[in-house]
Protein backbone atom coordinates (compact mmCIF):
# COMPACT_ATOMS: atom_id res chain seq x y z
CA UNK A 1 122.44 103.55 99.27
CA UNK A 2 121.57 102.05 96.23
CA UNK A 3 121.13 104.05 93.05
CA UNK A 4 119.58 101.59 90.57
CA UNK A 5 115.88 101.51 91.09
CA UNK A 6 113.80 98.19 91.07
CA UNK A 7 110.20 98.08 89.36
CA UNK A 8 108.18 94.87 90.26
CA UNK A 9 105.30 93.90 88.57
CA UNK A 10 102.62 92.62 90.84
CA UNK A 11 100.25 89.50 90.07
CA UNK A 12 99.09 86.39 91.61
CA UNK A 13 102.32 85.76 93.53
CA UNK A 14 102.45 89.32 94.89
CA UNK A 15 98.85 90.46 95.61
CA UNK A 16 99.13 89.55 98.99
CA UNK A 17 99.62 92.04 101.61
CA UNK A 18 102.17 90.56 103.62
CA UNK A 19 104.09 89.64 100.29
CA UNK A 20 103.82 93.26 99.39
CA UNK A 21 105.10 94.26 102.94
CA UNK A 22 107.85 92.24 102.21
CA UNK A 23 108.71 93.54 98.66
CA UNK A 24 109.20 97.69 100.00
CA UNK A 25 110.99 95.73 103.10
CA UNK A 26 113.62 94.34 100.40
CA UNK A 27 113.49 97.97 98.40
CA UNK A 28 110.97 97.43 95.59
CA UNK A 29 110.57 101.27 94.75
CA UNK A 30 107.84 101.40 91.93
CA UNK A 31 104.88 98.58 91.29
CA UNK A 32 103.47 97.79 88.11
CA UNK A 33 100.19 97.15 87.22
CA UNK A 34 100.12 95.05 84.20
CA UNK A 35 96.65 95.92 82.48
CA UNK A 36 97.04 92.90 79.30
CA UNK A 37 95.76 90.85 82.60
CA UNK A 38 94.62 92.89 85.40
CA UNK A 39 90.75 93.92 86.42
CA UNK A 40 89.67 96.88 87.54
CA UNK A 41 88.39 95.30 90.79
CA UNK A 42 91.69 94.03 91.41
CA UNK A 43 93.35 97.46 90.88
CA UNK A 44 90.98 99.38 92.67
CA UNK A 45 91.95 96.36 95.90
CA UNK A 46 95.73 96.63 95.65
CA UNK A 47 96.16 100.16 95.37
CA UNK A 48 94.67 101.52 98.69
CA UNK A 49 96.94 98.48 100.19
CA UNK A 50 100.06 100.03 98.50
CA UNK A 51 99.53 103.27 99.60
CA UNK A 52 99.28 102.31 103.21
CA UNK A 53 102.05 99.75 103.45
CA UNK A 54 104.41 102.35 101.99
CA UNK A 55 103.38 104.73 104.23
CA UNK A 56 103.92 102.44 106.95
CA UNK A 57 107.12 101.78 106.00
CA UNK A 58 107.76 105.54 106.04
CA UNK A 59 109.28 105.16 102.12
CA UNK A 60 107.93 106.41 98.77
CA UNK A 61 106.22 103.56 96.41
CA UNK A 62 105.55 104.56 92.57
CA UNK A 63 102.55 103.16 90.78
CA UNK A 64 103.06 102.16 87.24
CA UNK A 65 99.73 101.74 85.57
CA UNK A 66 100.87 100.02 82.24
CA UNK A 67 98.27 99.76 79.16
CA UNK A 68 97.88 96.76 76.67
CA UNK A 69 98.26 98.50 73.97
CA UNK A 70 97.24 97.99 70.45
CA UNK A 71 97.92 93.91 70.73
CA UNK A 72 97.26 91.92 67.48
CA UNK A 73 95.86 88.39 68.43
CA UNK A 74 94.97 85.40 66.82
CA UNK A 75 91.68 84.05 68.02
CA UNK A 76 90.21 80.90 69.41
CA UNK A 77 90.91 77.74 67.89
CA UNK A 78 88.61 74.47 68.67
CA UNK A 79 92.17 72.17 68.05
CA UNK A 80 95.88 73.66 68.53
CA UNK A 81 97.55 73.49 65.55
CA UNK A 82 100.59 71.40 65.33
CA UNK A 83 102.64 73.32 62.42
CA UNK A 84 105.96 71.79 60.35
CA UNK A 85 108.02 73.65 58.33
CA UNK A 86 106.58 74.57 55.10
CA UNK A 87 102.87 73.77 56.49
CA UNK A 88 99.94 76.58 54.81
CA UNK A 89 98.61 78.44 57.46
CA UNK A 90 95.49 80.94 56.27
CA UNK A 91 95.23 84.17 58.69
CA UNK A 92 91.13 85.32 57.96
CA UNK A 93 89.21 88.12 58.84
CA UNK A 94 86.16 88.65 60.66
CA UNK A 95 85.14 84.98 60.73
CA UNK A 96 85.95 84.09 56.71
CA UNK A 97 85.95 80.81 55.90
CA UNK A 98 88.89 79.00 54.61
CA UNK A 99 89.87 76.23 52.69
CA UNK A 100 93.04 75.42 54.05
CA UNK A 101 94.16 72.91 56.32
CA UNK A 102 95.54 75.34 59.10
CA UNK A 103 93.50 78.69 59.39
CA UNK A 104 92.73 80.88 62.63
CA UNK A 105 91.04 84.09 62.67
CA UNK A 106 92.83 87.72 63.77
CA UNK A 107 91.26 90.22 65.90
CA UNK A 108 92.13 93.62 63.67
CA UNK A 109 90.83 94.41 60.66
CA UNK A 110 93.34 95.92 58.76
CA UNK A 111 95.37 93.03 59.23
CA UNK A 112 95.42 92.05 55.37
CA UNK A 113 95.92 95.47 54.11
CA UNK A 114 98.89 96.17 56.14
CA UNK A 115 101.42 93.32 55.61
CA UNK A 116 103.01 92.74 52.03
CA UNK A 117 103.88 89.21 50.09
CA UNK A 118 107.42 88.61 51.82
CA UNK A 119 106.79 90.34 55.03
CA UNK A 120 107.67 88.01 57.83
CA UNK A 121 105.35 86.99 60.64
CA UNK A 122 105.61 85.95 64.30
CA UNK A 123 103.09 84.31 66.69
CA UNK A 124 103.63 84.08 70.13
CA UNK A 125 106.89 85.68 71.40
CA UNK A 126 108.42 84.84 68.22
CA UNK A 127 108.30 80.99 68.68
CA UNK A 128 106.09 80.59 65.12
CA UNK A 129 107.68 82.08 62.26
CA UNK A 130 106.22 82.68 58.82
CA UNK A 131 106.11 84.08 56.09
CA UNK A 132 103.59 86.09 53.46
CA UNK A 133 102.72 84.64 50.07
CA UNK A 134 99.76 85.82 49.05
CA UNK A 135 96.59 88.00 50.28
CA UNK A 136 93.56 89.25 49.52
CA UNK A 137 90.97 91.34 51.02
CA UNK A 138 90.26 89.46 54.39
CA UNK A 139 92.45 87.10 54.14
CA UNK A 140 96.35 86.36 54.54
CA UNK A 141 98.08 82.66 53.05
CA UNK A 142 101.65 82.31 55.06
CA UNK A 143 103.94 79.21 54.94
CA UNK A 144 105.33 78.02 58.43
CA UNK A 145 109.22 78.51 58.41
CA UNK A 146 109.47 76.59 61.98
CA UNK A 147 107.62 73.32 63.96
CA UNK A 148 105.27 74.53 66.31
CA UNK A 149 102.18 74.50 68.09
CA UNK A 150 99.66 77.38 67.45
CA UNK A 151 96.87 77.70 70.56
CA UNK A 152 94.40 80.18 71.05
CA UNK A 153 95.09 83.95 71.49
CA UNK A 154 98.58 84.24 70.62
CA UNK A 155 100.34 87.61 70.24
CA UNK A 156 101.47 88.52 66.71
CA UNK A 157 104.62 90.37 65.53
CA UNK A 158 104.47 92.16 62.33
CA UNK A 159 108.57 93.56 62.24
CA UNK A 160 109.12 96.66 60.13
CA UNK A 161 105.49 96.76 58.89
CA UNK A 162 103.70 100.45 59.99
CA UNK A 163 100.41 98.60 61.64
CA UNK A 164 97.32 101.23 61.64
CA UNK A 165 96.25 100.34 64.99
CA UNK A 166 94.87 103.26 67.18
CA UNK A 167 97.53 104.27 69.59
CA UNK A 168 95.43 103.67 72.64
CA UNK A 169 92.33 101.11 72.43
CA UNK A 170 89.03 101.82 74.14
CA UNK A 171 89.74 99.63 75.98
CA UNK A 172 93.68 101.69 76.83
CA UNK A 173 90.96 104.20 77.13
CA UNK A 174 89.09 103.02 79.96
CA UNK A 175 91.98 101.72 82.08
CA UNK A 176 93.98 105.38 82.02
CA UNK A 177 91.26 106.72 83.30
CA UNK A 178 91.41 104.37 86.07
CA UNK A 179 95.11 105.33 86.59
CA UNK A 180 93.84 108.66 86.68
CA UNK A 181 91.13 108.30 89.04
CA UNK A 182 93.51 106.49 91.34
CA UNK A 183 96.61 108.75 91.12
CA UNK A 184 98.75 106.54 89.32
CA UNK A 185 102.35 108.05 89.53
CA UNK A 186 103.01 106.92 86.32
CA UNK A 187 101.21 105.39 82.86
CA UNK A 188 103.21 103.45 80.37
CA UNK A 189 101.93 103.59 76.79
CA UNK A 190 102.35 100.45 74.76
CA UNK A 191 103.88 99.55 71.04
CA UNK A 192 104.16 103.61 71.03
CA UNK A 193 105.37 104.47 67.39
CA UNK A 194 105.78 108.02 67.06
CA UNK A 195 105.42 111.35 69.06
CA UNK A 196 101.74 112.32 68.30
CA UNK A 197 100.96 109.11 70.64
CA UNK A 198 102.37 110.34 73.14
CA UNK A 199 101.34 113.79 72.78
CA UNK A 200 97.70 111.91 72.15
CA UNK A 201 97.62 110.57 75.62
CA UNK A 202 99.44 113.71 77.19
CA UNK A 203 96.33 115.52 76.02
CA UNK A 204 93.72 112.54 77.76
CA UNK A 205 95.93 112.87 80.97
CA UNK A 206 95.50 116.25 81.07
CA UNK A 207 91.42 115.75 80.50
CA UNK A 208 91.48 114.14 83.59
CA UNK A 209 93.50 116.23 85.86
CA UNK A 210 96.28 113.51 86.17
CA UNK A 211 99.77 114.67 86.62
CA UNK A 212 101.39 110.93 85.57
CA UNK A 213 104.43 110.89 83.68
CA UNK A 214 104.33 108.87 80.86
CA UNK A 215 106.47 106.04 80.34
CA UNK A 216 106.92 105.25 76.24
CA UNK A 217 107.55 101.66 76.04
CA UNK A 218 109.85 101.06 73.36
CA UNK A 219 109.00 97.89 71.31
CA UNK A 220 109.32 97.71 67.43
CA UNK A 221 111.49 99.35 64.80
CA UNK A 222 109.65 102.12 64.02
CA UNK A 223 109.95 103.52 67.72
CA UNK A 224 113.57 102.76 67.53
CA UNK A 225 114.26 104.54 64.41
CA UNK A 226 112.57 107.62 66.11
CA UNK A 227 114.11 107.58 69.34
CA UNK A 228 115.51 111.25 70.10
CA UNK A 229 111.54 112.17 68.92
CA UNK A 230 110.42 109.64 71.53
CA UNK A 231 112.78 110.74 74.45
CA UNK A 232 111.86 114.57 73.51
CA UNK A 233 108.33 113.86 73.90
CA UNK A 234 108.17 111.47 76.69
CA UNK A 235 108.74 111.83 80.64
CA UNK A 236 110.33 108.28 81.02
CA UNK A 237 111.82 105.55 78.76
CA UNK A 238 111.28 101.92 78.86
CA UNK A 239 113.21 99.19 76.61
CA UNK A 240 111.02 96.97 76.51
CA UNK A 241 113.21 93.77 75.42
CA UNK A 242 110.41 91.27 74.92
CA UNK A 243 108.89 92.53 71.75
CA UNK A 244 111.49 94.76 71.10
CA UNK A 245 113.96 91.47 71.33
CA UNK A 246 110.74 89.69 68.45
CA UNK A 247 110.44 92.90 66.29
CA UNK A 248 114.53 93.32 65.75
CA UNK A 249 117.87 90.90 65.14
CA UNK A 250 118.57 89.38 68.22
CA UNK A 251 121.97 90.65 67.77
CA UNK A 252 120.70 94.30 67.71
CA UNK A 253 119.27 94.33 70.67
CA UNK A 254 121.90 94.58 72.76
CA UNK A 255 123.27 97.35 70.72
CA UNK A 256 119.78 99.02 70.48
CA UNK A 257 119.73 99.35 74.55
CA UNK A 258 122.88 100.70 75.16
CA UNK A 259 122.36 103.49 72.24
CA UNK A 260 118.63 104.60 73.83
CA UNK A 261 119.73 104.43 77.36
CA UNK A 262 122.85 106.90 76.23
CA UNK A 263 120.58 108.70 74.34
CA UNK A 264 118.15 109.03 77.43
CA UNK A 265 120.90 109.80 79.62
CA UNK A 266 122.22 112.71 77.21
CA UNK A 267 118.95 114.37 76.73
CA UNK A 268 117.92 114.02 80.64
CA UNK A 269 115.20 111.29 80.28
CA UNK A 270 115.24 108.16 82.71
CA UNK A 271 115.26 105.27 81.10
CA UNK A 272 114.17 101.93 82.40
CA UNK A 273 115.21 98.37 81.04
CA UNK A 274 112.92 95.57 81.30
CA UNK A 275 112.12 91.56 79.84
CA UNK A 276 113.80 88.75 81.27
CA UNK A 277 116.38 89.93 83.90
CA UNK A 278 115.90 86.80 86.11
CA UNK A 279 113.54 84.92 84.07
CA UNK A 280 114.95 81.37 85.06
CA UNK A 281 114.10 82.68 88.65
CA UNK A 282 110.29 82.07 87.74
CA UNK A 283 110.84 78.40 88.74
CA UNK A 284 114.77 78.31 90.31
CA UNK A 285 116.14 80.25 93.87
CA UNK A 286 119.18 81.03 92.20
CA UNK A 287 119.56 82.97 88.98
CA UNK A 288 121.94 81.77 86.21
CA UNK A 289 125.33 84.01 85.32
CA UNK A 290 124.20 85.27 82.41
CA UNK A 291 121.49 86.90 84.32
CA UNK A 292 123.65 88.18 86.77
CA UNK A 293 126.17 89.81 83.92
CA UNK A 294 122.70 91.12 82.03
CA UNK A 295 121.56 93.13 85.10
CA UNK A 296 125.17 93.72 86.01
CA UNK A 297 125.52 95.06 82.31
CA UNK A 298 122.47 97.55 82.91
CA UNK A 299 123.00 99.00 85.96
CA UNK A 300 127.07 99.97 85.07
CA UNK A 301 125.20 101.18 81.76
CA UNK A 302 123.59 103.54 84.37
CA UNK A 303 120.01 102.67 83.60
CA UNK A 304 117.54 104.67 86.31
CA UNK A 305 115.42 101.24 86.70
CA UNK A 306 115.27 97.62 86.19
CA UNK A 307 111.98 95.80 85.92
CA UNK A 308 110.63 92.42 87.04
CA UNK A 309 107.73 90.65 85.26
CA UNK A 310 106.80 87.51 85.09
CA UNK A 311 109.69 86.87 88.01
CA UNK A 312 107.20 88.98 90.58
CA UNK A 313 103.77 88.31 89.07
CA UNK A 314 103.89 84.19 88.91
CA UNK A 315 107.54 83.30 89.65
CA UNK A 316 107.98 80.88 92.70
CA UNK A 317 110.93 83.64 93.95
CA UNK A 318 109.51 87.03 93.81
CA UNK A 319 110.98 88.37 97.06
CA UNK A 320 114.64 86.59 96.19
CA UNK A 321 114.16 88.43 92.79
CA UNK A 322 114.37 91.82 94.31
CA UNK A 323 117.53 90.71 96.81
CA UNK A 324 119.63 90.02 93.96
CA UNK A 325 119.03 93.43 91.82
CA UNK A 326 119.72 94.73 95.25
CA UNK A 327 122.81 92.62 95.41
CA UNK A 328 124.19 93.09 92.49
CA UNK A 329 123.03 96.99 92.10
CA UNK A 330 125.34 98.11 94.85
CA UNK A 331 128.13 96.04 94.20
CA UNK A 332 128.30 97.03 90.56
CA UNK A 333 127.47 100.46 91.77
CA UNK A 334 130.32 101.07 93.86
CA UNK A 335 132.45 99.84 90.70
CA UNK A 336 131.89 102.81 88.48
CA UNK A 337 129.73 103.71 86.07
CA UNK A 338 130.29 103.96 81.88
CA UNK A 339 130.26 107.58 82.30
CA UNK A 340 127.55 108.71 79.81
CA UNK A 341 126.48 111.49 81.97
CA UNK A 342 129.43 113.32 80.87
CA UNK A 343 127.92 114.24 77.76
CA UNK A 344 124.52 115.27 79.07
CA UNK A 345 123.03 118.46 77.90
CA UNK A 346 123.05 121.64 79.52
CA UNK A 347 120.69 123.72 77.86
CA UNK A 348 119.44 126.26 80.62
CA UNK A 349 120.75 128.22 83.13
CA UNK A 350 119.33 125.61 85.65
CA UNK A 351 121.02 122.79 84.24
CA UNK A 352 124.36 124.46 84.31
CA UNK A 353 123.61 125.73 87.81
CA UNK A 354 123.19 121.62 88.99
CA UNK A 355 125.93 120.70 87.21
CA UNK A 356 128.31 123.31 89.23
CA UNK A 357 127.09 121.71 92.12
CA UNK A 358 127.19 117.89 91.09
CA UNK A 359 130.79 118.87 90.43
CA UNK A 360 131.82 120.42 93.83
CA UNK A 361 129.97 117.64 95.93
CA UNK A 362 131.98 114.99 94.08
CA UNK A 363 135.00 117.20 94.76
CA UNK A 364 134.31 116.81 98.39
CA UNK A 365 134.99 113.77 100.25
CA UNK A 366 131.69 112.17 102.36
CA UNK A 367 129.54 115.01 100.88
CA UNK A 368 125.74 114.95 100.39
CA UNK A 369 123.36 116.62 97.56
CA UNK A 370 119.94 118.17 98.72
CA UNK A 371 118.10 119.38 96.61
CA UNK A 372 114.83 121.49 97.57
CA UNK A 373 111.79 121.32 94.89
CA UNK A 374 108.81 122.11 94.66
CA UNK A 375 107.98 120.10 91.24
CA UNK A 376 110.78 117.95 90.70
CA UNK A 377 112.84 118.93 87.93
CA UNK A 378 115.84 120.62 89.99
CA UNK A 379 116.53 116.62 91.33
CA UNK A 380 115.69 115.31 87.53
CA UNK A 381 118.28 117.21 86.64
CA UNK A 382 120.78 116.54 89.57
CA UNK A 383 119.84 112.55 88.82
CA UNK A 384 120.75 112.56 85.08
CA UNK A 385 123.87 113.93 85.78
CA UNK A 386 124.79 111.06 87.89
CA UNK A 387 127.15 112.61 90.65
CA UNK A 388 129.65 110.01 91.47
CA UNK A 389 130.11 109.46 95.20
CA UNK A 390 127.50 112.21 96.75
CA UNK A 391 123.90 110.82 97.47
CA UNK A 392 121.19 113.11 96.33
CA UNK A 393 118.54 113.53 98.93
CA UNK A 394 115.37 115.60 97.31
CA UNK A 395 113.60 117.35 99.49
CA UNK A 396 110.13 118.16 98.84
CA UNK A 397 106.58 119.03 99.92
CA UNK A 398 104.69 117.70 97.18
CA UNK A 399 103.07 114.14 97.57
CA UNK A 400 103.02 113.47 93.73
CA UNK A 401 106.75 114.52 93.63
CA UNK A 402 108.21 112.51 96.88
CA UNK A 403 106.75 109.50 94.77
CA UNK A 404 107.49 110.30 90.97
CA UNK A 405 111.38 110.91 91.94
CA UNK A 406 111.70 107.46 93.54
CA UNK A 407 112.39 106.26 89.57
CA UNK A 408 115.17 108.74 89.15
CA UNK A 409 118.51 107.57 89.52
CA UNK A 410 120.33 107.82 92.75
CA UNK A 411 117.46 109.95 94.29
CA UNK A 412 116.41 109.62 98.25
CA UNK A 413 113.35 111.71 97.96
CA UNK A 414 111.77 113.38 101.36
CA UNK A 415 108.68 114.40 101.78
CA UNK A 416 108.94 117.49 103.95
CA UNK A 417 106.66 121.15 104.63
CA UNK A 418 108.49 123.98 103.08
CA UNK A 419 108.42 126.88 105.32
CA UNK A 420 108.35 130.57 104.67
CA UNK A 421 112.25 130.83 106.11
CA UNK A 422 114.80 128.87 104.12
CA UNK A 423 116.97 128.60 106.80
CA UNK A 424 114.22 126.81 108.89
CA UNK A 425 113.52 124.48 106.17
CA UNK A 426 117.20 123.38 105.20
CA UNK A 427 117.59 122.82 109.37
CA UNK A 428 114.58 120.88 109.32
CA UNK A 429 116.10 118.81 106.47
CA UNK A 430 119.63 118.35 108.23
CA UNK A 431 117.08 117.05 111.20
CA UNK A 432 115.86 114.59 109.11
CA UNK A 433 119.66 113.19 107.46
CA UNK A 434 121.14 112.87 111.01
CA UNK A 435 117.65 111.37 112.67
CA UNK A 436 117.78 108.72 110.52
CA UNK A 437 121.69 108.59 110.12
CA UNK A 438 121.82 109.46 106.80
CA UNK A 439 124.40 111.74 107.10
CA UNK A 440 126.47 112.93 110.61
CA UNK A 441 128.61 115.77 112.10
CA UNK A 442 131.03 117.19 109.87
CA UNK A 443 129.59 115.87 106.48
CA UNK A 444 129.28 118.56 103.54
CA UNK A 445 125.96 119.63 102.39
CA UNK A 446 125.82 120.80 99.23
CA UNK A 447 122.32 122.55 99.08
CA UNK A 448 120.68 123.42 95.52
CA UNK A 449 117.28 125.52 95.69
CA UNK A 450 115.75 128.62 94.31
CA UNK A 451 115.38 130.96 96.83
CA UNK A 452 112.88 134.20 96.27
CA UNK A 453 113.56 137.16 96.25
CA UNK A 454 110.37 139.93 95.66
CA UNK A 455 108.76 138.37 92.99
CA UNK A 456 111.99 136.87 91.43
CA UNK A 457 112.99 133.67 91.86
CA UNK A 458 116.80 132.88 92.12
CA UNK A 459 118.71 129.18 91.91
CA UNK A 460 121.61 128.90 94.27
CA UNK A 461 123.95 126.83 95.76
CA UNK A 462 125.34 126.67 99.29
CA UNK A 463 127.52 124.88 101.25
CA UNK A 464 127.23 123.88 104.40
CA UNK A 465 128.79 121.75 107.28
CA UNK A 466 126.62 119.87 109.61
CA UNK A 467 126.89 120.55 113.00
């Protein structure tokens, strides 16, 4: 079974139903819903389609909803601009004129007041580069540093400046509570910077009755200098190598993933890496080595997910795509793993009480982990510590939860009624493993659930042989 989990992002080349039949067929286990480019009538058409192929499938599919984000833009421009190296290029606000040869207008505001003379800038992913040298009130001079051609709408990159952007947009706004109204399993927040915006949409979620775990995508300096703040305060980490990969050295960022996705691991947070792990696939049916030693890299790094983009939303290979994460998942899986678990945290009597019985099953030869939970965080737990031969199968009756855990790390989850009798329920569980020969006579079950007792509630741990 394969550990790793595989987001896909869904667009153009994946909106069809037979194409998204295919996807869960290959072991996609979340879908993401890209909001920079998708409507609301297109959400509102793909996600009753989800629901039922999964459940046709008789497997748990995650929805990511992900937000734009506060995205800095350069407007429209009548004529691309075809830029040298040391060519003026005028930034203006709100429509001001200009007297330079090259100008185009932002979209915020509080562009001018935020960057500094000598403060570098990027345009689109980082392929423009300039720099500041002079500004005034609604207006920004820069000289080009590289040839290129500037078109309309182009992201920006501001690295190391603190941007005054609202956290989540109206129109962020408007789309979460889309997520929400849909039961969106999970919502990333974009160019997050510090805890209060994630405790900012925490607070919106929990307006609107949603129970989505948020996903902080990390993408610029200032969320990497605050990590441990971010994985405190978030449900679910994302390196987010595109702009992260613009906003920092490109010889950081390999550094940069394997600190937060320690980091995650140590303080019990998934983490999910993401950008570009089979980005020649957009156009090729075979992916080049690198690729294969990048994905290779994060799933013996122990990362809980890896994400497709543009290699599920417009690349030519989409269903290929998820084959080789498969493919290269389990066979790096079976390898070993760096180990960071090892230093996890174990700050509560439950934790300690999982890791006792992570450590028998992997004492035990063709053993198997249930768990039994009602709300998830008994298998968190049991994931993060990342048990190293026994499967963890997480049994619960909670629709939300039987989805959310199919992110986690090396988590089967089951979707099962929870009976007044324990012993009923665990038998109806070992019904399930052998129905679907998951597990057979004589395998080890070691079982972790709270069992109560009057109006306490007590975690245990058994072991069991199936018979």
């Amino acid at each position: 079974m394969r550990k790793t989990k595989i987001i896909c992002t869904l667009g153009p080349a994946t909106e069809k139903t037979e194409t998204l039949r295919q996807l869960i067929d290959k072991g996609a286990d979340v879908f993401r819903l890209n909001m920079s480019h998708a409507t609301h009538e297109w959400v509102r058409n793909i996600v009753p389609r989800i629901r039922a192929l999964a459940e046709a499938a008789g497997r748990p599919v995650a929805l990511l909803l992900d937000t734009q984000g506060p995205a800095i833009r350069t407007g429209d421009l009548k004529t691309n601009l075809h830029l040298e190296p040391g060519d003026l290029v005028e930034f203006t606000l709100r429509g001001a004129k200009s007297k330079e040869r090259y100008s185009v207008d932002v979209n915020y505001d509080g562009f001018a007041a935020d960057v500094s003379v000598g403060d570098t800038i990027l345009v689109d992913n980082g392929l423009i580069k300039l720099v500041v040298l002079a500004k005034g009130r609604n207006r920004v001079l820069c000289k080009a540093l590289t040839s290129a051609v500037l078109t309309s709408r182009r992201h920006i990159n501001l690295p190391g400046v603190r941007v005054r952007l609202p956290s989540l947009t109206p129109k962020d706004l408007a789309d979460v509570s889309l997520g929400a109204e849909l039961g969106a399993d999970f919502i990333a927040l974009s160019f997050v910077r510090e805890k209060s915006d994630i405790e900012e949409l925490r607070k919106l979620l929990s307006q609107k009755k949603s129970k989505a775990q948020i996903v902080a995508k990390i993408e610029d300096q200032l969320a990497v200098r605050s990590i441990d703040k971010m994985i405190e305060s978030a449900d679910v980490i994302m390196v987010a190598r595109g702009d992260l990969g613009i906003e920092c050295p490109m010889e950081e960022l390999p550094i940069i993933q394997r600190r937060i996705v320690k980091h995650c691991i140590r303080q019990g947070k998934p983490v999910v890496v993401a950008t570009q792990l089979l980005e020649s696939m957009i156009t090729n049916p075979l992916p080049t080595r690198a690729e294969i030693t990048d994905v290779a890299n994060a799933v013996f790094e122990q990362a809980d997910a890896l994400m497709l983009s543009a290699e599920t939303t417009l690349g030519r290979y989409p269903i290929d795509c998820v084959e080789v994460l498969h493919r290269v998942a389990m066979r790096i899986e079976r390898s070993g793993g760096a180990g960071y678990a090892k230093d996890a945290l174990l700050e509560n009597v439950r934790q300690k009480t999982v890791a006792s019985a992570v450590m028998l099953a992997d004492s035990l030869p063709d053993s198997k982990l249930a768990v039994f939970t009602l709300r998830g965080r008994m298998a968190r737990y049991t994931s993060n510590l990342r048990p190293e031969r026994a499967p963890i199968f997480a049994f619960t009756p909670s629709e939300e939860v039987y989805r959310q855990l199919t992110l986690y790390w090396g988590i089967f989850p089951v979707r099962i009624d929870f009976t007044g009798d324990a012993d009923e329920t665990i038998a109806s569980a070992e019904k399930f493993l052998r129905r679907n020969k998951l597990a057979v006579r004589g395998n080890r079950m070691v079982i972790v659930s709270d069992v109560t007792m009057g109006r306490a509630m007590i975690d245990s741990i058994q072991l069991r042989v199936l018979k």
